[in-house]
N, C-alpha and C. Protein backbone atom coordinates (compact mmCIF):
# COMPACT_ATOMS: atom_id res chain seq x y z
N UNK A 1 -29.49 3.26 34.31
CA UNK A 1 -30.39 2.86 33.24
C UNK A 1 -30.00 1.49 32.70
N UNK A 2 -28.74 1.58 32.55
CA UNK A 2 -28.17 0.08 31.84
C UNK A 2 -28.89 -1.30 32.93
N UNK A 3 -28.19 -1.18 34.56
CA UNK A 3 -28.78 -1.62 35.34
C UNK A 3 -30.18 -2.37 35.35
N UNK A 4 -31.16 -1.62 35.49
CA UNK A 4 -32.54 -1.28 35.00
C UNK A 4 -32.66 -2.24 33.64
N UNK A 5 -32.30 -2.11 32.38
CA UNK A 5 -32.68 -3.06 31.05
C UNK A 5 -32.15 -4.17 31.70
N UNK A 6 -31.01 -4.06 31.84
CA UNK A 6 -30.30 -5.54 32.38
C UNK A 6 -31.41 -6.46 33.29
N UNK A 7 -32.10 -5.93 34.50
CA UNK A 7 -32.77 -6.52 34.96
C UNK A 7 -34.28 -7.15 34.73
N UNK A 8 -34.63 -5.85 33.81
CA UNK A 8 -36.02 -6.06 32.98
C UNK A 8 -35.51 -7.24 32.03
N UNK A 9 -34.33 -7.51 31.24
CA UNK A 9 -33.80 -8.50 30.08
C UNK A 9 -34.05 -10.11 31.50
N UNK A 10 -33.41 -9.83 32.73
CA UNK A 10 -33.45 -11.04 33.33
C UNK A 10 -34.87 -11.20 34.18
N UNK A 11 -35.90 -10.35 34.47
CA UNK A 11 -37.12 -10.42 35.24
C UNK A 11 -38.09 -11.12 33.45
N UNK A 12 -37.66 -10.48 31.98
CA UNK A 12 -38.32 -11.06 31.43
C UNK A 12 -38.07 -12.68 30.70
N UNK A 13 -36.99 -13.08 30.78
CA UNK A 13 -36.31 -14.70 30.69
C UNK A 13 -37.05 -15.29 31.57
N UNK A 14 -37.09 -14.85 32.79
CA UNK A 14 -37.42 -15.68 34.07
C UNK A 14 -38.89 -15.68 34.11
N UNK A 15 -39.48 -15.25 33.16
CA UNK A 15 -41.24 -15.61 33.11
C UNK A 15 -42.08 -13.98 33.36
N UNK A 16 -41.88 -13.30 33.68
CA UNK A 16 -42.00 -12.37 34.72
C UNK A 16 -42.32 -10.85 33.85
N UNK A 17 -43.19 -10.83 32.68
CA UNK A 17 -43.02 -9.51 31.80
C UNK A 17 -43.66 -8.10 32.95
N UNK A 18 -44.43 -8.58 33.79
CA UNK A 18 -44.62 -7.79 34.40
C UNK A 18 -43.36 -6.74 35.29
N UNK A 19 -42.87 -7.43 36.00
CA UNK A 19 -41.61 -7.04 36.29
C UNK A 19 -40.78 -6.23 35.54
N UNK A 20 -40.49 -7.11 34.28
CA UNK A 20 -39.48 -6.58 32.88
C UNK A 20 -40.32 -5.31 32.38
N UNK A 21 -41.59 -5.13 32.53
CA UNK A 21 -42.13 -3.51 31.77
C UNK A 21 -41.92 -2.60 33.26
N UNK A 22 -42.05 -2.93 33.95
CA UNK A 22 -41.99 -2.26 35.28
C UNK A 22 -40.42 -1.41 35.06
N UNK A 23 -39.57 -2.35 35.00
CA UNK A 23 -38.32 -2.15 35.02
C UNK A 23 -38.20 -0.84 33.74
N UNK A 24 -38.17 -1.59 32.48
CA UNK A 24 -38.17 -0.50 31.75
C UNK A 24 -38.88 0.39 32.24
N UNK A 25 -39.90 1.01 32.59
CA UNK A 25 -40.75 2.10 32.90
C UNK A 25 -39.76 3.08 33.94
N UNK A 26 -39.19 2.29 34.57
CA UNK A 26 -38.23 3.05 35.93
C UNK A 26 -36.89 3.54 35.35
N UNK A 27 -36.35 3.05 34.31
CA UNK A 27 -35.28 3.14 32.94
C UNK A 27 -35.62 4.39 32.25
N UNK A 28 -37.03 4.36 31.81
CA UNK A 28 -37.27 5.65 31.05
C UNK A 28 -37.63 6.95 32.48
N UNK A 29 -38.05 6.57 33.40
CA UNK A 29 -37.76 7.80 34.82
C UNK A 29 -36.55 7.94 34.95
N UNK A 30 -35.79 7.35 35.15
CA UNK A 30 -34.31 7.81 35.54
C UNK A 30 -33.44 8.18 34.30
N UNK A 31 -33.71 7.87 33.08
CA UNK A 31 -33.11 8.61 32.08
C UNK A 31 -33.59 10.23 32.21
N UNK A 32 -35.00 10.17 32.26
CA UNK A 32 -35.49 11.79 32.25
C UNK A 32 -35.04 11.99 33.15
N UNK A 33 -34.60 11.89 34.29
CA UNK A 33 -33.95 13.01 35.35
C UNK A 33 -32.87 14.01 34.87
N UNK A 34 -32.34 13.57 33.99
CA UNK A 34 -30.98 14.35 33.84
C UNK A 34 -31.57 15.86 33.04
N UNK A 35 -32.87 16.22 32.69
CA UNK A 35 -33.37 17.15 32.34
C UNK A 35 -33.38 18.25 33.24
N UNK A 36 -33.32 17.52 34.22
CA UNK A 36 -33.85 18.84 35.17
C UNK A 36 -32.49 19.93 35.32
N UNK A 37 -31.52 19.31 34.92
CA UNK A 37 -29.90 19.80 34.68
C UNK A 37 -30.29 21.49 33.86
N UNK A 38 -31.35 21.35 33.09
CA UNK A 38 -31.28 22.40 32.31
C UNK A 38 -30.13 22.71 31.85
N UNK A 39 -29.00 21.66 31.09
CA UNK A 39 -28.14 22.12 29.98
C UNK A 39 -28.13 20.57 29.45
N UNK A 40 -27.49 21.30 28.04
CA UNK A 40 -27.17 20.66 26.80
C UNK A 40 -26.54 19.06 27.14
N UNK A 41 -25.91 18.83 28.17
CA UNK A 41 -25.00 17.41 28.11
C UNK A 41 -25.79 16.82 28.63
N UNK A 42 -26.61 17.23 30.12
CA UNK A 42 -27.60 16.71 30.50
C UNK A 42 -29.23 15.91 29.87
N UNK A 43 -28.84 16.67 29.04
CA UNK A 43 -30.13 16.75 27.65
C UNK A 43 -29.63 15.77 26.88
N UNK A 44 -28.48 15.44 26.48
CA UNK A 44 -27.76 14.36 25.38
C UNK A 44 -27.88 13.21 26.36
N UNK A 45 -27.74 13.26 27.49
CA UNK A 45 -27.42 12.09 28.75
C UNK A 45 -28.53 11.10 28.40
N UNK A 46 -29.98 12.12 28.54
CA UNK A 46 -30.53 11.47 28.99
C UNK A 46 -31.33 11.10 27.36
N UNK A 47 -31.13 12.08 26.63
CA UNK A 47 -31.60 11.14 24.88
C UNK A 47 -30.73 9.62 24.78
N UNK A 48 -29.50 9.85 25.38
CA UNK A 48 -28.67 8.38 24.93
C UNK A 48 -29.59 7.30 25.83
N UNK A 49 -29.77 7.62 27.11
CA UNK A 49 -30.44 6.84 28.12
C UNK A 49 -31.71 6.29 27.53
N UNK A 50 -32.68 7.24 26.94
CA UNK A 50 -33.74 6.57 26.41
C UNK A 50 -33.73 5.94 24.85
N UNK A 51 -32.31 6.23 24.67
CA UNK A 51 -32.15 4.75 23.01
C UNK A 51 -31.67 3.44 24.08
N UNK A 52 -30.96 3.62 24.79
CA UNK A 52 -30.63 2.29 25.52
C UNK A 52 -32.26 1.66 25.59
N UNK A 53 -32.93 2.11 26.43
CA UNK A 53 -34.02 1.53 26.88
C UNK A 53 -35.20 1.13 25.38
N UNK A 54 -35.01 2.26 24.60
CA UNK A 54 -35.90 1.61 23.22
C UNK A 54 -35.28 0.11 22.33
N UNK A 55 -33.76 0.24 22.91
CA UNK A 55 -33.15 -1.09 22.23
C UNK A 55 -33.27 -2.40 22.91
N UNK A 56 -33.60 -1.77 24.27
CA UNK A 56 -33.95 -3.11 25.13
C UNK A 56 -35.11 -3.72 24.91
N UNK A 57 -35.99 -2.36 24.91
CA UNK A 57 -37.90 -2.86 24.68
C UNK A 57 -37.57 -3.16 23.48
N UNK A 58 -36.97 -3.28 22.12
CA UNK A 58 -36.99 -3.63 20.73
C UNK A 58 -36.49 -5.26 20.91
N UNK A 59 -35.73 -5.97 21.58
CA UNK A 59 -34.60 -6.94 21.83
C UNK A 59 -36.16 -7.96 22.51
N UNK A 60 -36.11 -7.43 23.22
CA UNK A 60 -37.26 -8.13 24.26
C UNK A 60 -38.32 -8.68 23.20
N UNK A 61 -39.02 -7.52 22.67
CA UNK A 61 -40.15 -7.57 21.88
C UNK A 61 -39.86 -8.69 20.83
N UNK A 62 -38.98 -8.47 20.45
CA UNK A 62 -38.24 -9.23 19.10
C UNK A 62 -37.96 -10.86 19.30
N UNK A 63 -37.56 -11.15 20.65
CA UNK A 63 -37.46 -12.68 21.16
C UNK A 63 -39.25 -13.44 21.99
N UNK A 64 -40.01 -12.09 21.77
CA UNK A 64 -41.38 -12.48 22.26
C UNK A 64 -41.30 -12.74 23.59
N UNK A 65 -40.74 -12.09 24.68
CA UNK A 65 -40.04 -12.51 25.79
C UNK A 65 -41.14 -11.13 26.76
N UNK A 66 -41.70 -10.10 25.74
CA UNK A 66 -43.18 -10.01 26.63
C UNK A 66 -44.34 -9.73 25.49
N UNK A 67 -45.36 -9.83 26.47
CA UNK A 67 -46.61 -10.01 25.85
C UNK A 67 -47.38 -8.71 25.11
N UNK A 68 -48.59 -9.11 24.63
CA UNK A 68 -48.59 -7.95 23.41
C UNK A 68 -49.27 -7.00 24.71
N UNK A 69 -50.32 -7.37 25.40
CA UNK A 69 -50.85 -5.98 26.76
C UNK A 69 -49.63 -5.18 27.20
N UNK A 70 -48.45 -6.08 27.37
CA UNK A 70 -47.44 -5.20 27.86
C UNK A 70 -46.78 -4.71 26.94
N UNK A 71 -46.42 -5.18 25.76
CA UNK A 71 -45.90 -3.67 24.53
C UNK A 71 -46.96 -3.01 24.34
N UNK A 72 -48.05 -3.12 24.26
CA UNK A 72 -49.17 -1.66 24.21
C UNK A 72 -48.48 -0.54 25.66
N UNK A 73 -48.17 -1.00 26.28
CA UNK A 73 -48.22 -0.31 27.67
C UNK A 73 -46.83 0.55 27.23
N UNK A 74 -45.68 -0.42 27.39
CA UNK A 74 -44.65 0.32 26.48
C UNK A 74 -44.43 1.13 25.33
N UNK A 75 -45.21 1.17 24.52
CA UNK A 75 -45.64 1.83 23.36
C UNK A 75 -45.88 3.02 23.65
N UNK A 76 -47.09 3.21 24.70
CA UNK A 76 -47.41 4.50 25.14
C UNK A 76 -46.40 4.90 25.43
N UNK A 77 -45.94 4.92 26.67
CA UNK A 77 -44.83 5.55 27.31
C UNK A 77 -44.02 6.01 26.28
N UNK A 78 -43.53 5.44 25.20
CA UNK A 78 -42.48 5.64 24.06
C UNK A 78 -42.93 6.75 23.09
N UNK A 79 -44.19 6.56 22.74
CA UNK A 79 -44.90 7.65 22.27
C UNK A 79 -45.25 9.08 22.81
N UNK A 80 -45.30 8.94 23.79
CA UNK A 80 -45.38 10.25 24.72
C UNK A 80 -44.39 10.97 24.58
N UNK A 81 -42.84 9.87 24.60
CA UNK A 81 -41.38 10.55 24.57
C UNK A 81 -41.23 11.49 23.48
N UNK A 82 -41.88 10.85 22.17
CA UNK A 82 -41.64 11.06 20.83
C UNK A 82 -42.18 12.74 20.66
N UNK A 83 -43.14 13.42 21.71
CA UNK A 83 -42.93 14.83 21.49
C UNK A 83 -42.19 15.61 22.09
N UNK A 84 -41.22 15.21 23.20
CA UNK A 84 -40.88 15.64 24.32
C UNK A 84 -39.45 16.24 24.26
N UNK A 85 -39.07 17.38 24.01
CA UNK A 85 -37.65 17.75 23.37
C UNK A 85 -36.30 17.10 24.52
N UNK A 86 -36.76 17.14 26.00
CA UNK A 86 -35.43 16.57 26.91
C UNK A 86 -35.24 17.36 27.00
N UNK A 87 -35.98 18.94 27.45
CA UNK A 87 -35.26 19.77 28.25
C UNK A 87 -34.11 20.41 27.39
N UNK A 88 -34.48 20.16 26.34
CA UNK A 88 -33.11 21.12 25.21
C UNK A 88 -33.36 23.01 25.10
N UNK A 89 -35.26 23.32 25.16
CA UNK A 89 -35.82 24.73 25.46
C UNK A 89 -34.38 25.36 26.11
N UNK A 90 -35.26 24.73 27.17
CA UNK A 90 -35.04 25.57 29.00
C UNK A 90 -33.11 25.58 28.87
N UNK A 91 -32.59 24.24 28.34
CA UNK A 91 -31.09 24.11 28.19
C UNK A 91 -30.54 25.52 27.42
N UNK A 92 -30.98 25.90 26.48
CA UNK A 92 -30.52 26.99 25.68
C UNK A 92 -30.44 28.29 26.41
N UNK A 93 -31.41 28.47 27.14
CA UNK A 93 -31.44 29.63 28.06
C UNK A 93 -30.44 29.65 28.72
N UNK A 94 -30.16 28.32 29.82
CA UNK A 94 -28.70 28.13 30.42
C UNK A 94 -27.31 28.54 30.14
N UNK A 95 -27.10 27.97 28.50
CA UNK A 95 -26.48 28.04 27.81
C UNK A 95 -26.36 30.33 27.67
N UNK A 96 -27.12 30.82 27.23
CA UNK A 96 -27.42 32.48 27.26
C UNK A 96 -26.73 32.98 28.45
N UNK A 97 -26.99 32.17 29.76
CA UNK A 97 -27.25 33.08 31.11
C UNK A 97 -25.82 32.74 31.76
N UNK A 98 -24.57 31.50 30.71
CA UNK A 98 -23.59 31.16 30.83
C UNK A 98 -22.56 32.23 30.37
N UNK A 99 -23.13 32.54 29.34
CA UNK A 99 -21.81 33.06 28.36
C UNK A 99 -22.12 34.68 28.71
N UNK A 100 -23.22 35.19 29.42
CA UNK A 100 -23.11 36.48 29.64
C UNK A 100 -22.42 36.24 31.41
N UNK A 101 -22.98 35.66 32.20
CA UNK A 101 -21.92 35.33 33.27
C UNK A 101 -20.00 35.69 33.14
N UNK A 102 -20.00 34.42 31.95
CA UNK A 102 -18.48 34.65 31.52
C UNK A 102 -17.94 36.12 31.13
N UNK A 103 -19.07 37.03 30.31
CA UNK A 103 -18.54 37.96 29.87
C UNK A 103 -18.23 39.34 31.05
N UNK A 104 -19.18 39.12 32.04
CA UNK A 104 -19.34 39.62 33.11
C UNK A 104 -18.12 39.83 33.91
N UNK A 105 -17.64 38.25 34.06
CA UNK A 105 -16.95 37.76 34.81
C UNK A 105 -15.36 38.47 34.42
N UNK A 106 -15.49 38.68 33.24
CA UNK A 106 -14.08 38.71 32.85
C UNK A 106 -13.65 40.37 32.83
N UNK A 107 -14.62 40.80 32.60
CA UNK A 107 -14.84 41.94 32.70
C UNK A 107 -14.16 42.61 33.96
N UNK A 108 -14.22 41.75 34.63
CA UNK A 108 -14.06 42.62 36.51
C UNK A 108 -12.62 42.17 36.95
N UNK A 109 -11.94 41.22 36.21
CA UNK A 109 -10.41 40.92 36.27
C UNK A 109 -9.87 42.22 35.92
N UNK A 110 -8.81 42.71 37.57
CA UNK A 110 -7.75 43.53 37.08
C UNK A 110 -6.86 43.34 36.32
N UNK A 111 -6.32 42.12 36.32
CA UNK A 111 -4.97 41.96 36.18
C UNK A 111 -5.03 41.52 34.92
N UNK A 112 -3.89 40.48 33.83
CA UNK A 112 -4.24 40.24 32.90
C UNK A 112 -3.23 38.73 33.34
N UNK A 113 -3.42 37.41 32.84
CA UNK A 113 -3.21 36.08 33.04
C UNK A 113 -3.39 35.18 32.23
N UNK A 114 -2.72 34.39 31.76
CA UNK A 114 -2.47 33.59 30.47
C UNK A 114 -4.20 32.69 30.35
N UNK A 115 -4.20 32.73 31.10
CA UNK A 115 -6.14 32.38 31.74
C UNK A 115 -7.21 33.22 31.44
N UNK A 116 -7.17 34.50 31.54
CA UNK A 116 -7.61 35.74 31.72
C UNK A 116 -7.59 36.02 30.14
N UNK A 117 -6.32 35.90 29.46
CA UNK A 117 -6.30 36.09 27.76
C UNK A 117 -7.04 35.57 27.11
N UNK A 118 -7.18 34.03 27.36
CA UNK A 118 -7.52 32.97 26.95
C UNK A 118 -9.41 33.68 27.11
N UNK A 119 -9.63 33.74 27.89
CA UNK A 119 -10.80 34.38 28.97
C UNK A 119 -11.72 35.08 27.84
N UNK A 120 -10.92 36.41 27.36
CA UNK A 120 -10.79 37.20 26.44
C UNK A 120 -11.49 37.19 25.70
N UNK A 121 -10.45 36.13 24.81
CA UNK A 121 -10.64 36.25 23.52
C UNK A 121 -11.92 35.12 23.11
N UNK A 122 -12.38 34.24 23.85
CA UNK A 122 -13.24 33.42 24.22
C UNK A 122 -14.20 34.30 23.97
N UNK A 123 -14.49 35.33 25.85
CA UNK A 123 -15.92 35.60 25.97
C UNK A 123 -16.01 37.36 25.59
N UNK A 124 -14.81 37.57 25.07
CA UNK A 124 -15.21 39.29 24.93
C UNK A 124 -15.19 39.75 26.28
N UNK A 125 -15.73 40.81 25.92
CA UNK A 125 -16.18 41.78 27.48
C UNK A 125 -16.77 42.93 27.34
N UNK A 126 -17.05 43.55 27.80
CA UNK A 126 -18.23 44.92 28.25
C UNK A 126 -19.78 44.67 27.62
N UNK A 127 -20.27 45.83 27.16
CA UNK A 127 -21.75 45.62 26.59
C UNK A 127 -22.05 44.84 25.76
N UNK A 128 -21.42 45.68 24.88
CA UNK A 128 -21.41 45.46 23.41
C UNK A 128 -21.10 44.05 23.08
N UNK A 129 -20.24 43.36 23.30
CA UNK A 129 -20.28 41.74 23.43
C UNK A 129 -21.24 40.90 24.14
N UNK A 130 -21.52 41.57 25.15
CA UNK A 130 -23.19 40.64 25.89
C UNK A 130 -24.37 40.96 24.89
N UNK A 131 -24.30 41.92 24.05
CA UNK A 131 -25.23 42.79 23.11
C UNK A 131 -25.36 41.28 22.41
N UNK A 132 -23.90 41.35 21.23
CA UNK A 132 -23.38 40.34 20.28
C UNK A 132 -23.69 39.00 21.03
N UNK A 133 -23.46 38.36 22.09
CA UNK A 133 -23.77 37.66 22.59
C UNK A 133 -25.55 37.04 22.69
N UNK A 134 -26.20 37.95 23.27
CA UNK A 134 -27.67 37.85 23.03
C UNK A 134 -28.70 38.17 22.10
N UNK A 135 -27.95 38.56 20.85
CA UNK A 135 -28.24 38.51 19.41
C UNK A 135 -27.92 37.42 19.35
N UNK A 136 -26.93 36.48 19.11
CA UNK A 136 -26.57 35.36 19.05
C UNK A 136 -27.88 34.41 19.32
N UNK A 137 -27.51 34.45 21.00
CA UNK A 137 -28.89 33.49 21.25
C UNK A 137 -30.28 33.62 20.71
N UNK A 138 -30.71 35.07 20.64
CA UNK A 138 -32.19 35.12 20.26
C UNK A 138 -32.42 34.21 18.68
N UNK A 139 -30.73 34.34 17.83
CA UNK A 139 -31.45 33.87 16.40
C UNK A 139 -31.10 32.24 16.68
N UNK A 140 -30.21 31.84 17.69
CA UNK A 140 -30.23 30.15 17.86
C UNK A 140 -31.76 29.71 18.16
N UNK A 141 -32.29 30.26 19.30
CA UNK A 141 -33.96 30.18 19.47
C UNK A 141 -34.28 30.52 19.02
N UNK A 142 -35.05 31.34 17.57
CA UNK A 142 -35.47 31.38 16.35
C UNK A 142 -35.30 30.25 15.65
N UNK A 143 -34.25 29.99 15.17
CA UNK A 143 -33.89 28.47 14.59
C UNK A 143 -34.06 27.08 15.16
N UNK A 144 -34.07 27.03 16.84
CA UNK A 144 -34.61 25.77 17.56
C UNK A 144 -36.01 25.98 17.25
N UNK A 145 -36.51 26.94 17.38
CA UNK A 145 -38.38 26.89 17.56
C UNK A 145 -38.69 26.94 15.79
N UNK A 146 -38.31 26.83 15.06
CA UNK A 146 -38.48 27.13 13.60
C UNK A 146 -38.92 25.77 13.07
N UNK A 147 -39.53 25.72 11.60
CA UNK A 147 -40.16 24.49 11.05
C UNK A 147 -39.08 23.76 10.54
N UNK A 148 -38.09 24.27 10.32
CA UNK A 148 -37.39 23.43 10.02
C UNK A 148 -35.46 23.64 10.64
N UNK A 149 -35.76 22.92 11.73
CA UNK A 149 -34.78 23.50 13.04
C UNK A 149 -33.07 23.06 12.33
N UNK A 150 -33.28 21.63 12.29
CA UNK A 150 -31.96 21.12 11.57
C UNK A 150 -31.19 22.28 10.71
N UNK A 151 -31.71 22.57 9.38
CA UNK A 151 -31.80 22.68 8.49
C UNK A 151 -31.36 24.80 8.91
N UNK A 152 -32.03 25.13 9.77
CA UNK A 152 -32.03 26.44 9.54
C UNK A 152 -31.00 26.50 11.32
N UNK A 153 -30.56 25.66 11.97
CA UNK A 153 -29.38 25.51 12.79
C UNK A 153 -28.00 25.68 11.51
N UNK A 154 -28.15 24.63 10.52
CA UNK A 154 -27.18 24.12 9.97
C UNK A 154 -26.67 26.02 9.43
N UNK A 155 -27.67 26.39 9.07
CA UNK A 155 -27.48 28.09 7.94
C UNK A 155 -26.45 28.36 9.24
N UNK A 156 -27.59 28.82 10.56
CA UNK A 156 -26.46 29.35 11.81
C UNK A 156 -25.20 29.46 11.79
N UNK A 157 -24.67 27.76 11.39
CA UNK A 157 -23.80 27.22 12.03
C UNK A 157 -22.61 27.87 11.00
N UNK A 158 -23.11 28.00 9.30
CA UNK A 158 -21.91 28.34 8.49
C UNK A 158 -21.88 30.12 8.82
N UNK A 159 -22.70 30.88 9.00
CA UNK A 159 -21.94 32.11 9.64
C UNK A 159 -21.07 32.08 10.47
N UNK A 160 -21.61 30.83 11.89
CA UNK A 160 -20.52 30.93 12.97
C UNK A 160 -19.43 30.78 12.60
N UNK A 161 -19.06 29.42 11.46
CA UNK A 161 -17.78 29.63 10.68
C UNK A 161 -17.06 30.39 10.20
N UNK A 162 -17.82 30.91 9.83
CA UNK A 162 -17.30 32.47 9.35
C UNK A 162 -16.53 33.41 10.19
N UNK A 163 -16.73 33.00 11.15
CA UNK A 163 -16.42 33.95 12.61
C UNK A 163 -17.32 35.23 13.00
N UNK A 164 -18.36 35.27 12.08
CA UNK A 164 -19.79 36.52 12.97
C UNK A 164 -19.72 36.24 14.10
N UNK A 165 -19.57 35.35 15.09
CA UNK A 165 -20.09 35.30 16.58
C UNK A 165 -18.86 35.41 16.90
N UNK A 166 -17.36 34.97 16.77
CA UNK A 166 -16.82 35.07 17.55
C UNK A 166 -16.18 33.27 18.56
N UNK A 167 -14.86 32.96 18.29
CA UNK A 167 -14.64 31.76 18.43
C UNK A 167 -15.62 30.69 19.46
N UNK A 168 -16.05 31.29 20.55
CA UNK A 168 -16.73 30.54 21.78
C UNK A 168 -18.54 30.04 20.95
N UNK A 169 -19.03 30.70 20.15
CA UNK A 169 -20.25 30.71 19.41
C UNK A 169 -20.19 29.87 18.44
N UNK A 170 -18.44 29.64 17.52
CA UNK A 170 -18.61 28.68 17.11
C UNK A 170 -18.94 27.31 16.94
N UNK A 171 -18.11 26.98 18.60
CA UNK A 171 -18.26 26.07 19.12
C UNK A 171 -19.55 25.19 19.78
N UNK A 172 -20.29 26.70 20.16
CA UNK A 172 -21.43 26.56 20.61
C UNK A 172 -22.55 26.12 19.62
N UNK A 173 -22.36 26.55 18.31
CA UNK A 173 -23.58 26.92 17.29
C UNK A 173 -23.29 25.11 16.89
N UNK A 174 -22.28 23.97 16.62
CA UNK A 174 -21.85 23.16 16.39
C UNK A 174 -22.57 21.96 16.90
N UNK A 175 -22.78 22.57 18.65
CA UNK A 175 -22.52 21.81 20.00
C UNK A 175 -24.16 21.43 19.25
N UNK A 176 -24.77 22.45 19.02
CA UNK A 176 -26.45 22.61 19.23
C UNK A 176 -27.27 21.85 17.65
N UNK A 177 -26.27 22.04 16.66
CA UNK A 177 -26.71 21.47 15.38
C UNK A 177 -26.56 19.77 15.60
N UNK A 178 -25.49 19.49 16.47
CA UNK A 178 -25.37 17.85 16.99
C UNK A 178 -26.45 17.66 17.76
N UNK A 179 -26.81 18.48 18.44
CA UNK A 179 -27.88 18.10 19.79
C UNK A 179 -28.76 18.16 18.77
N UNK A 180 -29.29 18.74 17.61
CA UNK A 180 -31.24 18.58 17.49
C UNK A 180 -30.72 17.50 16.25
N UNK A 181 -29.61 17.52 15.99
CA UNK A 181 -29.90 15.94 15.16
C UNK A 181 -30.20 14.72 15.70
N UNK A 182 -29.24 14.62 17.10
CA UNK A 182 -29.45 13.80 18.07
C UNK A 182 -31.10 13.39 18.35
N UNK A 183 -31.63 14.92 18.62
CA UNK A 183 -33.28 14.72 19.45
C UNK A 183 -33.90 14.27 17.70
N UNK A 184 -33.75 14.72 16.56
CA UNK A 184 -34.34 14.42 15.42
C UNK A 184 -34.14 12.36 15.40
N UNK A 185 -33.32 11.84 15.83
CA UNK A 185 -32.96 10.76 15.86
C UNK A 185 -33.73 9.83 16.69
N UNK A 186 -33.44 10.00 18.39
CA UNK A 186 -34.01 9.73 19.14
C UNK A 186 -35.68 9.67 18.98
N UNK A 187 -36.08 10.74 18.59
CA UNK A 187 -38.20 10.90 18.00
C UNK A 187 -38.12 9.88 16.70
N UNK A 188 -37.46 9.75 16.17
CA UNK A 188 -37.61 8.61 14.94
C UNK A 188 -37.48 7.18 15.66
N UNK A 189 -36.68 6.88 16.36
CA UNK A 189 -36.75 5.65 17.43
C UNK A 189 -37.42 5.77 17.92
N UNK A 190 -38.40 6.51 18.91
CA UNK A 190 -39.35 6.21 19.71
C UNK A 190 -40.61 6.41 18.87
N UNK A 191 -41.16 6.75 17.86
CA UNK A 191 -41.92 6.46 17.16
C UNK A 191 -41.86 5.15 16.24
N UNK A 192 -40.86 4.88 15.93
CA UNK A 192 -40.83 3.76 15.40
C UNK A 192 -40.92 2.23 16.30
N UNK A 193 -40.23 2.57 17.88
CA UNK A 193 -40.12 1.45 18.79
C UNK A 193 -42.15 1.15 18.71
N UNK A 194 -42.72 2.45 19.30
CA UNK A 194 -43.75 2.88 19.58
C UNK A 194 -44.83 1.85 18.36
N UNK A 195 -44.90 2.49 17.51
CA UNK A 195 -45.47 1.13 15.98
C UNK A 195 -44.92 -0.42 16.17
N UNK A 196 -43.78 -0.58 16.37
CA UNK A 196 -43.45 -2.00 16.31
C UNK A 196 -44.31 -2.84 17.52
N UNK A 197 -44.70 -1.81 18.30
CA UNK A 197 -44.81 -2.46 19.82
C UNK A 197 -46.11 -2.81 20.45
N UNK A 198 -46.96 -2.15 19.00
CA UNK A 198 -48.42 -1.95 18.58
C UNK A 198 -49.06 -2.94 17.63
N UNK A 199 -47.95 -3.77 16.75
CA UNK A 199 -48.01 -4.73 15.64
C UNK A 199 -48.65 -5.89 16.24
């Protein structure tokens, strides 16, 4: 992606905005790839990837280095982004189909191993913890799909403190209140790149 601005920054110096929106356009494709990962880092990858590219189209725009047909064109594209969560849904599920794996997993160890403890006390084991486990998730997706996600993540997050879920949930409930501030961030930049680019 960096690549990509870098070259759109030198195809648009050199006269060439056509090129330079082209470029960005292939910047914002290859940032979205990392969605298809269906998890959480993959999902952050590629939100960081598309602020790179809104700071480039902002930099560009800002030195008049392309033309107004081609920030309309960019605009769109940016606007489109601005509803588009990055694959954070489908990531959460991942995230579910992980930690019952683990609990699974640990479950079927004979032996016991400083690894195996660790293992433990992490993911639990038998039903009743995949139970606790997928209670867990159903009220994190309640709170991602909710009107006010931040805000009713954040409630989540001080039970997890509490230790209701269990140390590995803490971590998790944390991981996920950073990620939708992140995507809350990212939709404020691309709506805002999106207006400037329209002026």
């Amino acid at each position: 992606v960096k690549v990509l601005c870098a070259d759109a920054r030198r195809a648009a110096r050199e006269g060439d905005p056509d090129m330079a929106v082209q470029r960005l356009g292939a910047a914002l494709t290859t940032a979205r790839r990392a969605e298809a990962d269906r998890t959480v880092i993959s999902s952050l990858v590629a939100i960081a990837s598309v602020s790179t590219v809104t700071s480039e189209a902002r930099a560009l725009h800002a030195k008049g280095l392309i033309t107004h047909q081609h920030s309309e064109q960019l605009a769109q594209r940016f606007a489109d982004l601005a509803d588009m969560d990055f694959g954070l849904r489908a990531a959460l599920d991942t995230e579910r189909r992980w930690h019952l794996i683990g609990i699974a997993m640990v479950s079927q160890i004979p032996y016991r191993q400083p690894i195996v403890e660790v293992s433990l006390r992490a993911f639990g084991s038998g039903s009743a913890r995949a139970e606790e486990v997928n209670g867990f998730h159903d009220r994190l997706i309640d709170a991602w799909e909710g009107e006010n996600r931040v805000v009713d993540l954040r409630r989540l997050q001080e039970e997890a403190d509490r230790g209701a879920f269990g140390p590995l949930m803490e971590g998790q409930t944390e991981l996920i209140v950073r990620t939708a501030e992140s995507l809350e961030r990212i939709r404020d930049q691309l709506r805002e790149i999106a207006g400037l680019l329209t002026r």
